[in-house]
C-alpha atoms as a PDB file:
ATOM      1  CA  UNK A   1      83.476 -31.656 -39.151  1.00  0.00           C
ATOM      2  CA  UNK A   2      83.836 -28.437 -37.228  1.00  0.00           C
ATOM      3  CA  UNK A   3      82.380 -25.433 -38.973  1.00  0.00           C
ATOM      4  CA  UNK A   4      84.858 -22.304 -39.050  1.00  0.00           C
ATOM      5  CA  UNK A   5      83.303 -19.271 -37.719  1.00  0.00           C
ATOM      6  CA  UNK A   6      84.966 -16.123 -38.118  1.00  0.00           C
ATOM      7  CA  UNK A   7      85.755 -13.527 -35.349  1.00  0.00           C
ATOM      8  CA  UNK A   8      86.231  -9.708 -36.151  1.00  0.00           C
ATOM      9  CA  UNK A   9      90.008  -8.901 -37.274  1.00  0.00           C
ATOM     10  CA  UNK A  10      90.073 -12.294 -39.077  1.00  0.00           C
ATOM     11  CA  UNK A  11      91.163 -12.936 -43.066  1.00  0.00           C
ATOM     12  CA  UNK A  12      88.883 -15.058 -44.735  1.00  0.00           C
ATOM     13  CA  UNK A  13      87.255 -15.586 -48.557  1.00  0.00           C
ATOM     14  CA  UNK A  14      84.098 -14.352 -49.558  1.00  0.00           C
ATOM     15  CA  UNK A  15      82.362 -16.849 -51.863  1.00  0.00           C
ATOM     16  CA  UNK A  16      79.476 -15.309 -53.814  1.00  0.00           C
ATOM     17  CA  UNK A  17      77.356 -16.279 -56.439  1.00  0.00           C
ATOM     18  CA  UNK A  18      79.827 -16.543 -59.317  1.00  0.00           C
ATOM     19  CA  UNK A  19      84.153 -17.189 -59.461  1.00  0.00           C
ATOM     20  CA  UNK A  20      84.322 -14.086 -60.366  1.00  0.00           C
ATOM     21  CA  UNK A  21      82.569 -12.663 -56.911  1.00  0.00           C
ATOM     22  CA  UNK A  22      85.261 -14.923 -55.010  1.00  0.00           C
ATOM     23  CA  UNK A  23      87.326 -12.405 -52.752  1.00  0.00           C
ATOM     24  CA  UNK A  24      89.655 -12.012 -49.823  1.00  0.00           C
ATOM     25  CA  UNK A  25      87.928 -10.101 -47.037  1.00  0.00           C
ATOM     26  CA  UNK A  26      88.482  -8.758 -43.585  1.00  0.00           C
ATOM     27  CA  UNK A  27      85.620  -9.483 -41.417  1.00  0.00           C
ATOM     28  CA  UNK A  28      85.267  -6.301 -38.876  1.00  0.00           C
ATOM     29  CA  UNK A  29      82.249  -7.001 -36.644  1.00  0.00           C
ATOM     30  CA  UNK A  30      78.859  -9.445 -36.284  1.00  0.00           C
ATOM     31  CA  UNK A  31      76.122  -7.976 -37.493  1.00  0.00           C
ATOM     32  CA  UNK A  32      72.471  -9.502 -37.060  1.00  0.00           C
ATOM     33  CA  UNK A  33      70.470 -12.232 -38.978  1.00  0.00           C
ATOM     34  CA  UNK A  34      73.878 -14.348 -38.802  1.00  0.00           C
ATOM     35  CA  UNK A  35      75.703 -12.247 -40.959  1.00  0.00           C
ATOM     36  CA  UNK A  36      78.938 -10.347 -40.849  1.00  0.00           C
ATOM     37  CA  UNK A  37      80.381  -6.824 -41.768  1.00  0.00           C
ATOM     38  CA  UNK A  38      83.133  -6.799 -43.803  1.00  0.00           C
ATOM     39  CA  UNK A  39      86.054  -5.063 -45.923  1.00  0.00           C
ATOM     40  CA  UNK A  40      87.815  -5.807 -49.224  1.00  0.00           C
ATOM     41  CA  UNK A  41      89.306  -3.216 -51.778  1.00  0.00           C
ATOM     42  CA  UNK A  42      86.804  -2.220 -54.327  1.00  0.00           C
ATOM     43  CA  UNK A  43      86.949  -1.880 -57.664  1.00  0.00           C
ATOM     44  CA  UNK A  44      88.505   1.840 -58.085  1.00  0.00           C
ATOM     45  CA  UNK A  45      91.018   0.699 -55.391  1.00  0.00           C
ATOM     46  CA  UNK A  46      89.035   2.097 -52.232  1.00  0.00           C
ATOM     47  CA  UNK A  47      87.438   0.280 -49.026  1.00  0.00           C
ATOM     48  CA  UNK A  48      84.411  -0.806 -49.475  1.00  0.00           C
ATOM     49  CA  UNK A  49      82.647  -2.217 -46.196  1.00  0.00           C
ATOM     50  CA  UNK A  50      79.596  -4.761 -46.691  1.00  0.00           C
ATOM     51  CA  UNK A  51      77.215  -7.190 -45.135  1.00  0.00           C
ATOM     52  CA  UNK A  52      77.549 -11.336 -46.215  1.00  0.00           C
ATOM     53  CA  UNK A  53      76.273 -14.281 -44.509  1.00  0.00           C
ATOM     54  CA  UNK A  54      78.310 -16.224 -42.289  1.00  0.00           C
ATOM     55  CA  UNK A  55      78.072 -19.156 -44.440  1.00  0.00           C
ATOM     56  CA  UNK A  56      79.347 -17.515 -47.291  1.00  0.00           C
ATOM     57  CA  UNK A  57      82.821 -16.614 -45.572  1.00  0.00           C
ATOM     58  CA  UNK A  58      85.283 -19.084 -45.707  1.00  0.00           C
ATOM     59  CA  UNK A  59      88.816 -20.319 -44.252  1.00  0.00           C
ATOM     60  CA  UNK A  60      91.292 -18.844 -46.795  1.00  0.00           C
ATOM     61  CA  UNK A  61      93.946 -21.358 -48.091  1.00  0.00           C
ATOM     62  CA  UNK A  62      96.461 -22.313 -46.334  1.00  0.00           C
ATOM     63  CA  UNK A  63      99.248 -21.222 -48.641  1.00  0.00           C
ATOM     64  CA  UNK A  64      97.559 -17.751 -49.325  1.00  0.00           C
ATOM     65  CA  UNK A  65     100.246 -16.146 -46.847  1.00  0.00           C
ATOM     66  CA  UNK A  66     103.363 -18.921 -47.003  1.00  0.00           C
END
Protein backbone atom coordinates (compact mmCIF):
# COMPACT_ATOMS: atom_id res chain seq x y z
CA UNK A 1 0.00 0.00 0.00
CA UNK A 2 1.33 3.41 -0.90
CA UNK A 3 1.43 5.83 1.99
CA UNK A 4 -0.16 9.39 1.12
CA UNK A 5 2.13 12.14 1.87
CA UNK A 6 0.92 15.51 1.76
CA UNK A 7 2.47 18.50 -0.16
CA UNK A 8 1.89 22.22 0.96
CA UNK A 9 -1.54 23.69 -0.54
CA UNK A 10 -3.11 20.22 -0.05
CA UNK A 11 -6.69 19.40 1.95
CA UNK A 12 -6.37 16.67 4.17
CA UNK A 13 -7.87 15.40 7.87
CA UNK A 14 -6.18 15.81 10.95
CA UNK A 15 -6.71 12.77 13.19
CA UNK A 16 -5.84 13.44 16.84
CA UNK A 17 -6.20 11.76 19.90
CA UNK A 18 -9.98 11.73 20.28
CA UNK A 19 -13.26 12.01 17.39
CA UNK A 20 -13.74 14.96 18.62
CA UNK A 21 -9.99 16.34 17.62
CA UNK A 22 -10.81 14.92 13.97
CA UNK A 23 -10.54 18.05 11.55
CA UNK A 24 -10.17 19.25 8.00
CA UNK A 25 -6.85 21.03 7.57
CA UNK A 26 -4.77 22.83 5.03
CA UNK A 27 -1.27 21.74 5.19
CA UNK A 28 0.99 25.03 4.31
CA UNK A 29 4.64 23.95 4.54
CA UNK A 30 7.14 20.89 5.97
CA UNK A 31 8.40 21.60 8.97
CA UNK A 32 11.21 19.38 10.72
CA UNK A 33 11.11 16.10 12.80
CA UNK A 34 8.59 14.79 9.96
CA UNK A 35 5.97 16.99 10.77
CA UNK A 36 3.87 19.54 8.99
CA UNK A 37 2.48 23.17 9.49
CA UNK A 38 -0.90 23.56 9.15
CA UNK A 39 -4.32 25.64 9.14
CA UNK A 40 -7.92 24.94 10.18
CA UNK A 41 -10.54 27.50 11.61
CA UNK A 42 -10.40 27.66 15.32
CA UNK A 43 -12.77 27.66 17.69
CA UNK A 44 -13.88 31.56 17.81
CA UNK A 45 -13.93 31.28 13.96
CA UNK A 46 -10.22 32.55 13.31
CA UNK A 47 -7.01 30.79 11.65
CA UNK A 48 -5.23 29.04 13.72
CA UNK A 49 -1.81 27.65 12.21
CA UNK A 50 -0.16 24.47 14.01
CA UNK A 51 2.42 21.77 13.91
CA UNK A 52 1.10 17.70 13.54
CA UNK A 53 2.95 14.76 12.49
CA UNK A 54 2.84 13.54 9.12
CA UNK A 55 1.29 10.41 10.16
CA UNK A 56 -1.45 11.97 11.74
CA UNK A 57 -2.70 13.77 8.42
CA UNK A 58 -4.77 11.89 6.34
CA UNK A 59 -6.42 11.60 2.69
CA UNK A 60 -9.84 13.29 3.22
CA UNK A 61 -12.85 11.27 1.84
CA UNK A 62 -13.54 11.07 -1.30
CA UNK A 63 -17.04 12.48 -1.23
CA UNK A 64 -16.01 15.42 1.15
CA UNK A 65 -16.11 17.81 -2.04
CA UNK A 66 -18.70 15.77 -4.60
Amino acid sequence: MVKWIPTPGSIATYLGRTRASRRTVRVIAEAVAGRMVVEAIGKKGINVRFTVKRENLARPEPDLFD
